[in-house]
Protein backbone atom coordinates (compact mmCIF):
# COMPACT_ATOMS: atom_id res chain seq x y z
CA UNK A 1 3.96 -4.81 -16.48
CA UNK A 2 2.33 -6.02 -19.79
CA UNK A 3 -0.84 -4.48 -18.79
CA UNK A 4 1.05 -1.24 -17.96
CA UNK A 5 2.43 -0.84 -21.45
CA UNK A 6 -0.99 -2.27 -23.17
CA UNK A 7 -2.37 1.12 -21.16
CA UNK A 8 0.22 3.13 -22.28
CA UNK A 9 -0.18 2.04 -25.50
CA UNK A 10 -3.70 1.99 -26.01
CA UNK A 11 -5.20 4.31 -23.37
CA UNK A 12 -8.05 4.35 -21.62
CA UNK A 13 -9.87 1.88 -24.00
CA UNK A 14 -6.95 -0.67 -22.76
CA UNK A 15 -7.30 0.16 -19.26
CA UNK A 16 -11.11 -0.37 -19.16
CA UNK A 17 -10.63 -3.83 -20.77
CA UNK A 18 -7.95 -4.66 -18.81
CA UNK A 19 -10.30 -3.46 -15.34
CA UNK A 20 -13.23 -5.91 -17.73
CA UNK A 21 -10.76 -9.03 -17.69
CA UNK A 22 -9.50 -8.67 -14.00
CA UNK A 23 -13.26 -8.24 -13.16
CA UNK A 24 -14.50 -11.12 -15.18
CA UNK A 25 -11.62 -13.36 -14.05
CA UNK A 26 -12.50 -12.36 -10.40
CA UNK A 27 -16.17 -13.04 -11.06
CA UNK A 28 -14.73 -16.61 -11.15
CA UNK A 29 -12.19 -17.21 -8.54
CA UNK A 30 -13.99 -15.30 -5.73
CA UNK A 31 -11.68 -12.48 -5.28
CA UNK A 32 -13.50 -9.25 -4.03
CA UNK A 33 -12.22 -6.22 -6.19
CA UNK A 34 -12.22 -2.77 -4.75
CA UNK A 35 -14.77 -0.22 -6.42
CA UNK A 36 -11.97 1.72 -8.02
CA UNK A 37 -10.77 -1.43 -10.17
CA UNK A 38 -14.40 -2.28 -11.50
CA UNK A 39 -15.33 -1.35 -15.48
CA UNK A 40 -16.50 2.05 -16.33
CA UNK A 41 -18.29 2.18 -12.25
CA UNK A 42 -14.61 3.20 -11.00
CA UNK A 43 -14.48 6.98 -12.96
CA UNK A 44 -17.27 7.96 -10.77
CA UNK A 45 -16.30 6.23 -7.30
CA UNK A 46 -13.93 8.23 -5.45
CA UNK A 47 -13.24 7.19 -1.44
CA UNK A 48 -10.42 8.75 0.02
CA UNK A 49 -10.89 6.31 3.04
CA UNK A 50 -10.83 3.14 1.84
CA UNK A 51 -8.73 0.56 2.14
CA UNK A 52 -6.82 1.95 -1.52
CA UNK A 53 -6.22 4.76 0.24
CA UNK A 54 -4.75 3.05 3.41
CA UNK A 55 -2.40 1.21 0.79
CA UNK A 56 -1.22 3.93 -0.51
CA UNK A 57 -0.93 6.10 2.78
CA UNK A 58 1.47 2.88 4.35
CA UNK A 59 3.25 3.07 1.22
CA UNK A 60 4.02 6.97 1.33
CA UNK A 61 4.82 6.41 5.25
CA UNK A 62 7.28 3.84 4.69
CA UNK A 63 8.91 6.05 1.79
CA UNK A 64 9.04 8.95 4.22
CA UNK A 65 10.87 6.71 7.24
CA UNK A 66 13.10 5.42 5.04
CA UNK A 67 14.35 8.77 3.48
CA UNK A 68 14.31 10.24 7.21
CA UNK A 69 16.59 7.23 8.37
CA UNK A 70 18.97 7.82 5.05
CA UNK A 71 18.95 11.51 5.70
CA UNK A 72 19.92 10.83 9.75
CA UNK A 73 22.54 8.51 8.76
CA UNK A 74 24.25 10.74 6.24
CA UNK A 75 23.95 13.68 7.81
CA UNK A 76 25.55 11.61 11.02
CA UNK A 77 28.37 10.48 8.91
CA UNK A 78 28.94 13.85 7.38
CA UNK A 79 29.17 15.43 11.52
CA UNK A 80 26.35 17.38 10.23
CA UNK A 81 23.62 18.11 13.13
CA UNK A 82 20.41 15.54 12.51
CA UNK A 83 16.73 17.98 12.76
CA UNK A 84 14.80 16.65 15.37
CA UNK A 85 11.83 15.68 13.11
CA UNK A 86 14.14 13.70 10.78
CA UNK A 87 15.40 11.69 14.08
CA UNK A 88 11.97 10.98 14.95
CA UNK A 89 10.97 9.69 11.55
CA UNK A 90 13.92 7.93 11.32
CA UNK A 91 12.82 6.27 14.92
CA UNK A 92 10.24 4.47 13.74
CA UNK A 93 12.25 2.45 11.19
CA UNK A 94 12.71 -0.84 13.72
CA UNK A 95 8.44 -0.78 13.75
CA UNK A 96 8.23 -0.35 10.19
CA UNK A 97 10.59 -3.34 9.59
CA UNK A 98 8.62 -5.39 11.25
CA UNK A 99 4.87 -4.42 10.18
CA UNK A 100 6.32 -4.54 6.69
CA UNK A 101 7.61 -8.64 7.30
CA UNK A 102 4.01 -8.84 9.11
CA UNK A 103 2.34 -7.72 6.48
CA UNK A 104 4.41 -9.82 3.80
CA UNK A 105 3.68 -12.71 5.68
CA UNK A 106 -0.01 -11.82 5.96
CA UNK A 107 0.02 -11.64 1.98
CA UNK A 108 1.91 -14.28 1.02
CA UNK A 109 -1.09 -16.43 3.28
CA UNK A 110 -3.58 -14.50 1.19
CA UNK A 111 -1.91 -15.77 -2.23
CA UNK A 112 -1.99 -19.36 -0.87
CA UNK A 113 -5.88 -19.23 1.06
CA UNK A 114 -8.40 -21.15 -0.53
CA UNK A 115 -11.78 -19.75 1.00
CA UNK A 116 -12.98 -16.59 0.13
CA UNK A 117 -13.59 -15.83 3.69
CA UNK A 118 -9.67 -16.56 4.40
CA UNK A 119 -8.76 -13.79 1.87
CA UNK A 120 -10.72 -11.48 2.94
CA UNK A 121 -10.04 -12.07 6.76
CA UNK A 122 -6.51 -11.71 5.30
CA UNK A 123 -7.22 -8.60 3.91
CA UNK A 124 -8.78 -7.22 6.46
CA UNK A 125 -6.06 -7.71 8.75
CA UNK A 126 -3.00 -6.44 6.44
CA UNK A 127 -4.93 -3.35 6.19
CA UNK A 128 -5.24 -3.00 9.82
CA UNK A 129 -1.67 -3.31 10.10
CA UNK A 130 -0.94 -0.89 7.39
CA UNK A 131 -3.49 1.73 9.14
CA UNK A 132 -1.51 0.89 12.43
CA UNK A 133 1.97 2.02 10.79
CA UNK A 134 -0.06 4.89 8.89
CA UNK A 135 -0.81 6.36 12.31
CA UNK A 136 2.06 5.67 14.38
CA UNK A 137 4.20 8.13 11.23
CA UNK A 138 1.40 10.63 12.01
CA UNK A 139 1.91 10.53 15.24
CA UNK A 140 5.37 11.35 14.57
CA UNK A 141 5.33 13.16 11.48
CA UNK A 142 2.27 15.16 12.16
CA UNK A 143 0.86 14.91 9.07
């Protein structure tokens, strides 16, 4: 949050030295960064496949199945008739419960592994399980 505001604050001077300290404190502890977070390098990497962009496509998913399942239950309490395409969004709320404790439980492993290896085994397998939840709501959603 503080680095937020500092940001905010300070603009993109802040941000690049607050990318410089995460990237110099990472330096040390072994964490890998990903390209967008590294100083200055990151305004002229763009991947819209990456693992960022898996993150943030899980994120948008889960959004989208829980507004679906809100939508299907108030509509259902209302007697209103529930679109097809919102009931089989909403579906896929029992899978989403659980890749989301899955992938809690992955991280919270991550936060306690020593080896860099570990973390990044870790890693690797949260975002598998956030691309597996990415495609079952396309599936779905067709988007």
């Amino acid at each position: 949050m503080y680095r937020y505001l500092f940001g905010v604050a300070f603009g993109g001077v802040a941000r690049e030295t607050n990318k410089m300290a995460s990237f110099i404190g990472n330096l040390f502890d072994g964490t890998d960064m990903p390209p967008y977070q590294i100083p200055l390098g990151s305004r002229f990497y763009g991947e819209a496949g990456g693992d960022a962009a898996t993150r943030s496509k899980y994120y948008d998913a889960i959004k989208d199945i829980n507004i679906a399942n809100f939508q299907r239950k108030g509509r259902a309490s209302r007697g209103e008739e529930v679109p097809q395409d919102v009931l089989r969004v909403a579906a896929l709320r029992q899978s989403a419960n659980t890749i989301q404790k899955n992938v809690k439980n992955l991280q919270d492993m991550r936060r306690e592994a020593q080896s860099r290896e570990e973390r990044k085994r870790l890693d690797q397998e949260i975002v598998a399980r956030q691309r597996m939840m990415v495609e079952r709501y396309r599936a779905v959603a067709g988007g």
